[in-house]
N, C-alpha and C. Protein backbone atom coordinates (compact mmCIF):
# COMPACT_ATOMS: atom_id res chain seq x y z
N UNK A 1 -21.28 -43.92 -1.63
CA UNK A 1 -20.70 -44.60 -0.49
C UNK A 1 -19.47 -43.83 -0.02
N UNK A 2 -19.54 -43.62 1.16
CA UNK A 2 -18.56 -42.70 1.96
C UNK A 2 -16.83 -43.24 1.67
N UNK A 3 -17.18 -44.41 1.46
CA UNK A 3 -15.57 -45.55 1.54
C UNK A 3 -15.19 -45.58 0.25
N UNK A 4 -15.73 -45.04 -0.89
CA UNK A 4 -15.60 -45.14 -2.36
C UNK A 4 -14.37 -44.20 -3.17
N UNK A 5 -14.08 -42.92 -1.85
CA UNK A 5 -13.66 -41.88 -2.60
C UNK A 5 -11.88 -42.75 -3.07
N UNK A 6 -11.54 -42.34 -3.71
CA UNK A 6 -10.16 -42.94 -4.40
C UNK A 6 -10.41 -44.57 -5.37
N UNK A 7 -12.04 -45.04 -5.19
CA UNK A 7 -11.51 -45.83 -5.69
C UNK A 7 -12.71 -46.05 -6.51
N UNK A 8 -12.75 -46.94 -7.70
CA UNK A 8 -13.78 -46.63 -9.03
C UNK A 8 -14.92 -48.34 -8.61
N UNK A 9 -16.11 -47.36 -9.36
CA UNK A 9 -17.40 -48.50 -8.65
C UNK A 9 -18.10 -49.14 -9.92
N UNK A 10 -17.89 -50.51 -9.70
CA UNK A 10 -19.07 -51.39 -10.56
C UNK A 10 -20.35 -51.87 -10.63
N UNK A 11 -20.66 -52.68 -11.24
CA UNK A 11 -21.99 -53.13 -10.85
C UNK A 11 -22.16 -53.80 -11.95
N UNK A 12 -23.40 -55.13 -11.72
CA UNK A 12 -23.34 -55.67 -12.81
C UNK A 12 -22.49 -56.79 -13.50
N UNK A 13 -21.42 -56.97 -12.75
CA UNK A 13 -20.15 -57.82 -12.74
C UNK A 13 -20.79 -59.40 -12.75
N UNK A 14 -21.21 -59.81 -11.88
CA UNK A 14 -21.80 -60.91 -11.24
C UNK A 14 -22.52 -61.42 -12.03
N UNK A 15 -23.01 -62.17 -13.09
CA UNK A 15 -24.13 -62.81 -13.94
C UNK A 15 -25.49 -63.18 -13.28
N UNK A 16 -26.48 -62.42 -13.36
CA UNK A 16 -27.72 -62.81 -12.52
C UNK A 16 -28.03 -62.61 -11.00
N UNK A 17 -27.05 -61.62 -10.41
CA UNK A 17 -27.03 -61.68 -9.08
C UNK A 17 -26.56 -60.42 -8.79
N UNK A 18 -27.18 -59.97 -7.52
CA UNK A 18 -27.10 -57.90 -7.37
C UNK A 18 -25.33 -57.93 -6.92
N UNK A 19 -24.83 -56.94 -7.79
CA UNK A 19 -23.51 -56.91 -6.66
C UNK A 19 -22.66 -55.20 -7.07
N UNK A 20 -21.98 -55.28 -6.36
CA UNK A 20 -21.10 -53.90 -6.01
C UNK A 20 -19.67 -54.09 -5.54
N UNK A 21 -19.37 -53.24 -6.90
CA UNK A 21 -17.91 -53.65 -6.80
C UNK A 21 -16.68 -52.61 -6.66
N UNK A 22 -15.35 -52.35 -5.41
CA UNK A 22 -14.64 -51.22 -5.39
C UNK A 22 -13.14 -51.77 -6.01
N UNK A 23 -12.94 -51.09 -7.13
CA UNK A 23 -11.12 -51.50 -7.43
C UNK A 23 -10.48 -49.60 -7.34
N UNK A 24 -9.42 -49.80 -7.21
CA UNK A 24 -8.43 -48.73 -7.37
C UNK A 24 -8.28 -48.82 -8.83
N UNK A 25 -8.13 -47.32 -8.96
CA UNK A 25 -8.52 -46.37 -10.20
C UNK A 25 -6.53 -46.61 -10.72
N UNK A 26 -5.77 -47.02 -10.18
CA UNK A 26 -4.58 -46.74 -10.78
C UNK A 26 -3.70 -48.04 -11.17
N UNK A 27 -2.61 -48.09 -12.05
CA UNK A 27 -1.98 -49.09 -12.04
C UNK A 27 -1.12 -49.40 -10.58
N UNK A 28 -0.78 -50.23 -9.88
CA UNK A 28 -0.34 -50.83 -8.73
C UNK A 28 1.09 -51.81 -8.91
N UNK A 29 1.81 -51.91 -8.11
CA UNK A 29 2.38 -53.24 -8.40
C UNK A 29 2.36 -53.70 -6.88
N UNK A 30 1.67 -55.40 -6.76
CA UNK A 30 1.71 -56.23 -5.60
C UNK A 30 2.46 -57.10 -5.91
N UNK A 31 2.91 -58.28 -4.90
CA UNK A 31 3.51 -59.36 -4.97
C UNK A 31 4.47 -59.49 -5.98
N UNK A 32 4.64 -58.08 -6.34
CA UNK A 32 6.17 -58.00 -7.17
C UNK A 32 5.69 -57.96 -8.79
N UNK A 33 4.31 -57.97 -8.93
CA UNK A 33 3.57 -57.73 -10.52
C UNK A 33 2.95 -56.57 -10.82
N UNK A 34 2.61 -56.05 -11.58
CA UNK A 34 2.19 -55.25 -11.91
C UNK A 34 1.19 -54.99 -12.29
N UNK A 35 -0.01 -54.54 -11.55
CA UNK A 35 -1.42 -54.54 -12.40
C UNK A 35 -2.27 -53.53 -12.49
N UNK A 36 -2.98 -53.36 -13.24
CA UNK A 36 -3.70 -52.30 -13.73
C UNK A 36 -4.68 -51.60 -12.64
N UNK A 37 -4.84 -52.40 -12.14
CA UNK A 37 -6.00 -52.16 -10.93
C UNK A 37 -5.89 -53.41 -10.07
N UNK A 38 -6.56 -52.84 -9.23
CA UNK A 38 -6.20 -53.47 -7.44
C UNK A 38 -7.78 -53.82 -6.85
N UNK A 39 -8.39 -55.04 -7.11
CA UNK A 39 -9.63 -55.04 -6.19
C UNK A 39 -9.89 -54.44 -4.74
N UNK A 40 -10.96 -53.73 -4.39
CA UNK A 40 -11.02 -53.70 -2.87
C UNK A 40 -11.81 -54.36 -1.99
N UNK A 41 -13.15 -54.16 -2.61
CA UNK A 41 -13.88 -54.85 -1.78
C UNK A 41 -15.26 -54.60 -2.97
N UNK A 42 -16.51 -55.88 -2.18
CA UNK A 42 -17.30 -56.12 -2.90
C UNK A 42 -18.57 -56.91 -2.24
N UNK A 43 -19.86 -56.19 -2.44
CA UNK A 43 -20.91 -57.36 -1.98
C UNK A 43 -21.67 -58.06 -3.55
N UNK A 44 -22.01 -58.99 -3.04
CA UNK A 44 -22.90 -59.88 -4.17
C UNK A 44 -24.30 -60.59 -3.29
N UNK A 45 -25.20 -60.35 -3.39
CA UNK A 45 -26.33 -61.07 -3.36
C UNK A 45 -26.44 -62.36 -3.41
N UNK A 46 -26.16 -63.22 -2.46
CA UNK A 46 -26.53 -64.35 -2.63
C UNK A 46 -27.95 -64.80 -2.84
N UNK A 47 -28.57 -66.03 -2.45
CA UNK A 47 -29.66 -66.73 -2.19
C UNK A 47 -30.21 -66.38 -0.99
N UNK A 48 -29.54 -66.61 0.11
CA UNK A 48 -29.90 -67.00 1.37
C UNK A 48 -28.85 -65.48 2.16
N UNK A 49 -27.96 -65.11 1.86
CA UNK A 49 -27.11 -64.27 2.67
C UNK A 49 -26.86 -63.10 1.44
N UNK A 50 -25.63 -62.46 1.93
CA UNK A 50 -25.02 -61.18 1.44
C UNK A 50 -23.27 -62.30 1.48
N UNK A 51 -22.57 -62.32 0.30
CA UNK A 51 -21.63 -62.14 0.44
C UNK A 51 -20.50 -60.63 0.41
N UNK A 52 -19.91 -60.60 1.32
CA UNK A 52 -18.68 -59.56 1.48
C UNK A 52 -17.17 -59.89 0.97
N UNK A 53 -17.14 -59.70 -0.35
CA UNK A 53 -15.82 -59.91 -0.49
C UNK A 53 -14.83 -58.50 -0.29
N UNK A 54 -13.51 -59.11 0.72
CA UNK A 54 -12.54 -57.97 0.99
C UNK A 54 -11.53 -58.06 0.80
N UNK A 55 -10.69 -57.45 -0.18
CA UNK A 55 -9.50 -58.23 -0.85
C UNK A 55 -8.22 -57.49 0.14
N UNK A 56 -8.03 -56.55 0.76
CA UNK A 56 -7.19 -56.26 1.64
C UNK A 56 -6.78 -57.06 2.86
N UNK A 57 -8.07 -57.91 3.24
CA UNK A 57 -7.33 -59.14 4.34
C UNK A 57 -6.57 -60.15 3.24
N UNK A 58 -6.69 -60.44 1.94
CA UNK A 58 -5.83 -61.61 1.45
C UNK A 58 -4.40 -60.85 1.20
N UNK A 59 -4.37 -59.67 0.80
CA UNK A 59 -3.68 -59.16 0.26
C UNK A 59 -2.46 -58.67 0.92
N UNK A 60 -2.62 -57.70 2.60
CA UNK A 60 -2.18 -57.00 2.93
C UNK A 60 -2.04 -57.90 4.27
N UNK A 61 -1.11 -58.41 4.81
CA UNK A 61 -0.58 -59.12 5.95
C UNK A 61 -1.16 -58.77 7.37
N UNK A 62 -1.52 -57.17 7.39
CA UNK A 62 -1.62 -56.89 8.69
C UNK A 62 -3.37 -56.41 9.27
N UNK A 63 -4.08 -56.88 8.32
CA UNK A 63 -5.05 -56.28 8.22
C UNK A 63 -5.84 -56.68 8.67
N UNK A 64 -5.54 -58.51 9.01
CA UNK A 64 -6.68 -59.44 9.56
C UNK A 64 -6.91 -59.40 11.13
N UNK A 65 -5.55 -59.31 11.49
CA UNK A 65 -5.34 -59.46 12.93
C UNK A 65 -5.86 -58.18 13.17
N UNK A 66 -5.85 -56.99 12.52
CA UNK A 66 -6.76 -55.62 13.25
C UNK A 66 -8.62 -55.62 13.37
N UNK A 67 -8.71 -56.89 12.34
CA UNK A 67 -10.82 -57.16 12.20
C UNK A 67 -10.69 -57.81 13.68
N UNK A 68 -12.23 -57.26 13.83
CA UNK A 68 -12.88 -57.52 14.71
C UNK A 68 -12.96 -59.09 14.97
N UNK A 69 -13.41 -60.33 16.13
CA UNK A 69 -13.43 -61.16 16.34
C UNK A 69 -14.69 -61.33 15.87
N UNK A 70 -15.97 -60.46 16.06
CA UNK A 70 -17.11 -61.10 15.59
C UNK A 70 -17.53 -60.60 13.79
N UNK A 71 -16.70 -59.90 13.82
CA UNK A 71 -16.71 -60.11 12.03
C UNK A 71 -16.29 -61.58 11.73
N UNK A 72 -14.97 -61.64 12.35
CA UNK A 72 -14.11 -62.57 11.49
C UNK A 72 -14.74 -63.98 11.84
N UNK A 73 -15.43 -63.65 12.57
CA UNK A 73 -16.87 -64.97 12.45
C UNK A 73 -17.49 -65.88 11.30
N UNK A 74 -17.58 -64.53 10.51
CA UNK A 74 -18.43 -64.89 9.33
C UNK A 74 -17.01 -64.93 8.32
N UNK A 75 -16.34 -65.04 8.64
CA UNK A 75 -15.01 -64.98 7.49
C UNK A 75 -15.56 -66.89 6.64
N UNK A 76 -15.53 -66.99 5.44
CA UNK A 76 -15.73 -67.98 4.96
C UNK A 76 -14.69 -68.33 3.95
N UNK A 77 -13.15 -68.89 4.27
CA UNK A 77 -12.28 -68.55 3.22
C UNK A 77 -11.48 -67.69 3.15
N UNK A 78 -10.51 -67.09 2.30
CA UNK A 78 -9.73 -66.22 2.69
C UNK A 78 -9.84 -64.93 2.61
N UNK A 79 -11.01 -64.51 1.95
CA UNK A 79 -11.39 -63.24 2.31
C UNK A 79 -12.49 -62.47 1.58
N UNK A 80 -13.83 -63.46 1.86
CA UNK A 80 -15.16 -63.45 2.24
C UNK A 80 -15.62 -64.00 3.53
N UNK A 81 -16.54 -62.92 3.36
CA UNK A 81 -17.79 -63.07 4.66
C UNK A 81 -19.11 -63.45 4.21
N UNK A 82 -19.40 -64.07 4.75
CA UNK A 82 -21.43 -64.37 4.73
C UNK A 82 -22.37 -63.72 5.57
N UNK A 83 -22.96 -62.89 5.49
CA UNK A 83 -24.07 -62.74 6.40
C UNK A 83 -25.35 -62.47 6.43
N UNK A 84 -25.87 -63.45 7.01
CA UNK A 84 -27.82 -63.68 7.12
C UNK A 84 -28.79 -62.29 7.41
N UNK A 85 -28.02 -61.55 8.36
CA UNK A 85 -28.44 -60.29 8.82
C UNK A 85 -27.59 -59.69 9.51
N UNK A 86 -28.02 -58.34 8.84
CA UNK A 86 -27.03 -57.44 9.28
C UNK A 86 -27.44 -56.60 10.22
N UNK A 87 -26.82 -56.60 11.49
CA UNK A 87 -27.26 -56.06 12.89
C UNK A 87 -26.32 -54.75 12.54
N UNK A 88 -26.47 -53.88 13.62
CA UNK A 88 -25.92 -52.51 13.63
C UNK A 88 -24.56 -52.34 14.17
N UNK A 89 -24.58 -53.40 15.48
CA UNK A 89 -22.76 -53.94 15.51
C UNK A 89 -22.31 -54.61 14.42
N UNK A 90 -22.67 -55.33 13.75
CA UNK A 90 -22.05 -55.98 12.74
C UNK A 90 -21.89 -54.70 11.66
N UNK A 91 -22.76 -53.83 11.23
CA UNK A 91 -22.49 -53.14 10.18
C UNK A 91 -21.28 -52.27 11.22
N UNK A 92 -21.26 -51.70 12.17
CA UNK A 92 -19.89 -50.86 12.44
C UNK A 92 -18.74 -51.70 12.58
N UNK A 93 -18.41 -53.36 12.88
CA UNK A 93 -17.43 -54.12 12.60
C UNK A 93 -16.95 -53.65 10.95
N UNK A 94 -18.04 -54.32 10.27
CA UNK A 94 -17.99 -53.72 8.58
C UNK A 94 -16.85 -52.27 8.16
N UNK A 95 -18.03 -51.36 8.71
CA UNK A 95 -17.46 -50.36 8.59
C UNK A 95 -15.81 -49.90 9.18
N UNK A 96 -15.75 -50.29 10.19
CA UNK A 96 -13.90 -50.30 10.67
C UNK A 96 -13.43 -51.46 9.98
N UNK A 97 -13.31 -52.18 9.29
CA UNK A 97 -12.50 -53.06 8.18
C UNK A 97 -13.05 -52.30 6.93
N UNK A 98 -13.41 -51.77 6.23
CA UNK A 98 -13.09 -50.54 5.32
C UNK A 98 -12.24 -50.12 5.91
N UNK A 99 -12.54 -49.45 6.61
CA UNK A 99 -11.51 -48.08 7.56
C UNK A 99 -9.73 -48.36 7.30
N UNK A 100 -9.91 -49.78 8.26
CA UNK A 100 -8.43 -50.27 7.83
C UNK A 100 -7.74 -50.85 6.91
N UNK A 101 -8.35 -51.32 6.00
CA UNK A 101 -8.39 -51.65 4.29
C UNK A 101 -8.11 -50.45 3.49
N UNK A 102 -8.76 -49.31 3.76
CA UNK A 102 -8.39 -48.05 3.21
C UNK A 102 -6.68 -47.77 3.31
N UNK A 103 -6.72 -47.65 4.55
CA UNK A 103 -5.54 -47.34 5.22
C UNK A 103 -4.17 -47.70 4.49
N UNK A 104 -4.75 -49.27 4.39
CA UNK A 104 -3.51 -50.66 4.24
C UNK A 104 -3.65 -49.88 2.88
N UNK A 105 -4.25 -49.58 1.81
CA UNK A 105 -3.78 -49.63 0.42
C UNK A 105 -3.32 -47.99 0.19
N UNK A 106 -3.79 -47.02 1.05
CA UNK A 106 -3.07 -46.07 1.10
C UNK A 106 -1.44 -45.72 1.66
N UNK A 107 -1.16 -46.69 2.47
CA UNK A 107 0.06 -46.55 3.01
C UNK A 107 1.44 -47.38 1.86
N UNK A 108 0.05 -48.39 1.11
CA UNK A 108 1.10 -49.34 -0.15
C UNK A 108 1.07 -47.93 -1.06
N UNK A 109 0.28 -47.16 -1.32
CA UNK A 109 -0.07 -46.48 -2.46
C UNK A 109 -0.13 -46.70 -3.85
N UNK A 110 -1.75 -47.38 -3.46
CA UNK A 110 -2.89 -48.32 -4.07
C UNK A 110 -3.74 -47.06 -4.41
N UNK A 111 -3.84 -46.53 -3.44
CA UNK A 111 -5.19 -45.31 -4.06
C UNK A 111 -4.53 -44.12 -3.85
C-alpha cells in the first residue's frame, strides 16, 4: 500500500474478521503521554459493510474540517466510517484523507 511507507502493518488483530492495520513504527508523545506507537488507520470486514477506522480525525484537530463532505457522510462516531460500496469517488475521498492524515502526523512527528 502506497500510504504505508513510515508506518508498520498488521493483520489478524480483529478475532474472526478480515482486517488491516497502520500504526507508527516509533515512540510518540500525544495529549501530553507518551506512547509507544501511534494508531493510523485501519479497515475491518464487517458483515454487511467495510469498516474504516482513522485515528488522525480523533486525534489531530485539523484534519476533519479538511475531509471531504461526502466521506464524512459515512463518518459513524468519532472516527469510523461504514461503507456498503465503494465507488471510485468515494475511494479518491479515501485516498485524500490518508493524504492529510499523513501529513497531520508528519508535521506532529509521528512518522
Amino acid at each position: 500500500m502506497s500510504h504505508a511507507a513510515g508506518l508498520g502493518e498488521r493483520t489478524g488483530t480483529v478475532k474472526n474478521k478480515r482486517d488491516y492495520q497502520l500504526y507508527t513504527q516509533k515512540p510518540v508523545v500525544a495529549a501530553g503521554r507518551k506512547r509507544d506507537e501511534m494508531y493510523f488507520a485501519g479497515l475491518i470486514q464487517q458483515k454487511d459493510s467495510v469498516g474504516f477506522y482513522f485515528f488522525p480525525i480523533y486525534c489531530c484537530d485539523d484534519v476533519k474540517a479538511k475531509l471531504s463532505p461526502e466521506l464524512l457522510k459515512h463518518l459513524d462516531g468519532k472516527a469510523c466510517f461504514h461503507f456498503k460500496q465503494l465507488t471510485p469517488q468515494l475511494k479518491k475521498h479515501i485516498d485524500a484523507a490518508l493524504k492529510i492524515g499523513l501529513k497531520a502526523y508528519r508535521e506532529r512527528k509521528w512518522i
